[in-house]
Structure formats: structure tokens, C-alpha cells
C-alpha atoms as a PDB file:
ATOM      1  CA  UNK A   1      -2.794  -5.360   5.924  1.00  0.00           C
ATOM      2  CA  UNK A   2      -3.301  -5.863   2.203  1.00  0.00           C
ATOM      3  CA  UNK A   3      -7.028  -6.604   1.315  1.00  0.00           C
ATOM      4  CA  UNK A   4      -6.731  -9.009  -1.510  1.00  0.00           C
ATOM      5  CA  UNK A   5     -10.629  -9.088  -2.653  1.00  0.00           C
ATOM      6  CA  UNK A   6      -9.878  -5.516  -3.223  1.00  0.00           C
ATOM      7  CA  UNK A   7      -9.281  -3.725  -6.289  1.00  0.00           C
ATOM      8  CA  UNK A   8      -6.850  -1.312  -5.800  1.00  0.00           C
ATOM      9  CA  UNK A   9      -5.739   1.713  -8.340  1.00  0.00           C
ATOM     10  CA  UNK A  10      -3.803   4.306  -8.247  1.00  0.00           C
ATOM     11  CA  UNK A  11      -4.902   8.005  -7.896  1.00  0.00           C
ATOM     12  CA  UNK A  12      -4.857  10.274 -10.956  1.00  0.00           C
ATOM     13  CA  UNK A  13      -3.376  12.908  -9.207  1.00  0.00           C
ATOM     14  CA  UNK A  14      -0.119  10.813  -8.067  1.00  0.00           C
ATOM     15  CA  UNK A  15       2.868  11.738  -9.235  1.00  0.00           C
ATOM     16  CA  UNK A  16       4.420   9.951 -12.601  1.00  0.00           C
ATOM     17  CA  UNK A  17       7.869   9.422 -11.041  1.00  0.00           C
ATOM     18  CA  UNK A  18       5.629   6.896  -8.215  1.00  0.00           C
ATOM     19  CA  UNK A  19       7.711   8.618  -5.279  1.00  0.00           C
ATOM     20  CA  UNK A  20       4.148  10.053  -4.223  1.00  0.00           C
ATOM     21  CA  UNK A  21       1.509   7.400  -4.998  1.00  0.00           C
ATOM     22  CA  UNK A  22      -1.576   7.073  -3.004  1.00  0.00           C
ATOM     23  CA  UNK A  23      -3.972   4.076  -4.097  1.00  0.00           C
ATOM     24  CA  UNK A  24      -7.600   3.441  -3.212  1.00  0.00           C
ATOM     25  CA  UNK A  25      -9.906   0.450  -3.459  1.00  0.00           C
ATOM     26  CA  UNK A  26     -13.673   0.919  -3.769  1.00  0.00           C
ATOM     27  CA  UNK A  27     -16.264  -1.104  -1.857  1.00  0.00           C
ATOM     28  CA  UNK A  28     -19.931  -0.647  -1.528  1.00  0.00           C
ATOM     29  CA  UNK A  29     -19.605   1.108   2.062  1.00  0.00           C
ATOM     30  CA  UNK A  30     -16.081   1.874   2.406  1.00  0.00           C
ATOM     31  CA  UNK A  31     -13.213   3.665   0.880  1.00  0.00           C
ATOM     32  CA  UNK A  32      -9.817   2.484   1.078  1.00  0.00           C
ATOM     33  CA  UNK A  33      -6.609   4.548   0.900  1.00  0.00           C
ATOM     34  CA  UNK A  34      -3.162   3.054   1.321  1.00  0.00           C
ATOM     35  CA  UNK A  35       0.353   4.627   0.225  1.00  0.00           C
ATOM     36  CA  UNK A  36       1.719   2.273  -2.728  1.00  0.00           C
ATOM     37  CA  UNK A  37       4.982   1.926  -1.190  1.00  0.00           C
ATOM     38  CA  UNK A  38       4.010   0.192   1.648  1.00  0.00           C
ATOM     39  CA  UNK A  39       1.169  -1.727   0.224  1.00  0.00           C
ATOM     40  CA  UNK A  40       1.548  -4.032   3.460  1.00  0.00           C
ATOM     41  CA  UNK A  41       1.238  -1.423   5.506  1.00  0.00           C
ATOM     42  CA  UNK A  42      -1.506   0.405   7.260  1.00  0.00           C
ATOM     43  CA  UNK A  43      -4.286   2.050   5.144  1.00  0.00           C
ATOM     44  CA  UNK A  44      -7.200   3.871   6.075  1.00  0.00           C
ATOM     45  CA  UNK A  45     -11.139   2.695   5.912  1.00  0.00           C
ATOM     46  CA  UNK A  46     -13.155   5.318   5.181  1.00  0.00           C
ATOM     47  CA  UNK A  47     -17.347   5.364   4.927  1.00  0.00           C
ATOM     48  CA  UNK A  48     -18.386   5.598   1.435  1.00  0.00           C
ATOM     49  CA  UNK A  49     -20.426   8.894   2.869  1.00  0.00           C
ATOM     50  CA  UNK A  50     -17.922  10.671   4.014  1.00  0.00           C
ATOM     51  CA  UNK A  51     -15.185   9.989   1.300  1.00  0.00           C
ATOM     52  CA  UNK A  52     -17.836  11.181  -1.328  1.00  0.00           C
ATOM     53  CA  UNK A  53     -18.317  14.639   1.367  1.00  0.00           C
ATOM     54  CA  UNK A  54     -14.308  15.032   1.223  1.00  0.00           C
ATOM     55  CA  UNK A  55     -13.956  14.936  -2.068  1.00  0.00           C
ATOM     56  CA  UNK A  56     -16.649  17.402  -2.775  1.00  0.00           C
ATOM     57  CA  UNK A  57     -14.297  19.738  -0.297  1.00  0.00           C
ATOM     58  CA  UNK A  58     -12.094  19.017  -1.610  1.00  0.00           C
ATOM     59  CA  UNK A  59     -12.687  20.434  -5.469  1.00  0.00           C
ATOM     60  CA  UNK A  60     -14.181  23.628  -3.916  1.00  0.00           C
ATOM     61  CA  UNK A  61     -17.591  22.869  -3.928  1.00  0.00           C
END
């Protein structure tokens, strides 16, 4: 389900041919993630909390 009152942008670290794109869209509690080839597709809702722990993994620190 595409959340239109969402911005959505791609990561930095996708690929530049877009064969590996993974976009996110920000909200005040929740963290978004959806693969941009099937922007109709499922996506994932994550808490704010733990997106910001998992990324803080996940750059070694």
C-alpha cells in the first residue's frame, strides 16, 4: 500500500543502475521502508526508536 502523505526518497546507498533501490519515508514515530520496484507493494513500519537503534548497528557503533 502506497502512503501518499508520505515523502518518500531513495537511500544513498542504493545502487545507481536502480536494480537495488530501497526507499524510506520519514514520519514523526515511524520509519518507512519499501523496495522502489514495487512501490505498491508491501513495505515495512518501523518505530522511529528502533530505526534510529539499527542504524547506529548498523555503522559499527
Amino acid at each position: 500500500m502506497t502512503l501518499p502523505e508520505q515523502r518518500w526518497f531513495k537511500s544513498s546507498h542504493s545502487g545507481s543502475e536502480g536494480t537495488a533501490c530501497v526507499e524510506v519515508a520519514l514520519t514523526p514515530r515511524t520509519v518507512h521502508i519499501r523496495d522502489s520496484k514495487r512501490r505498491d507493494g508491501p513495505h515495512l513500519s518501523i518505530p522511529a526508536p528502533a530505526w534510529a537503534g539499527f542504524l547506529l548497528y548498523a555503522a559499527g557503533g
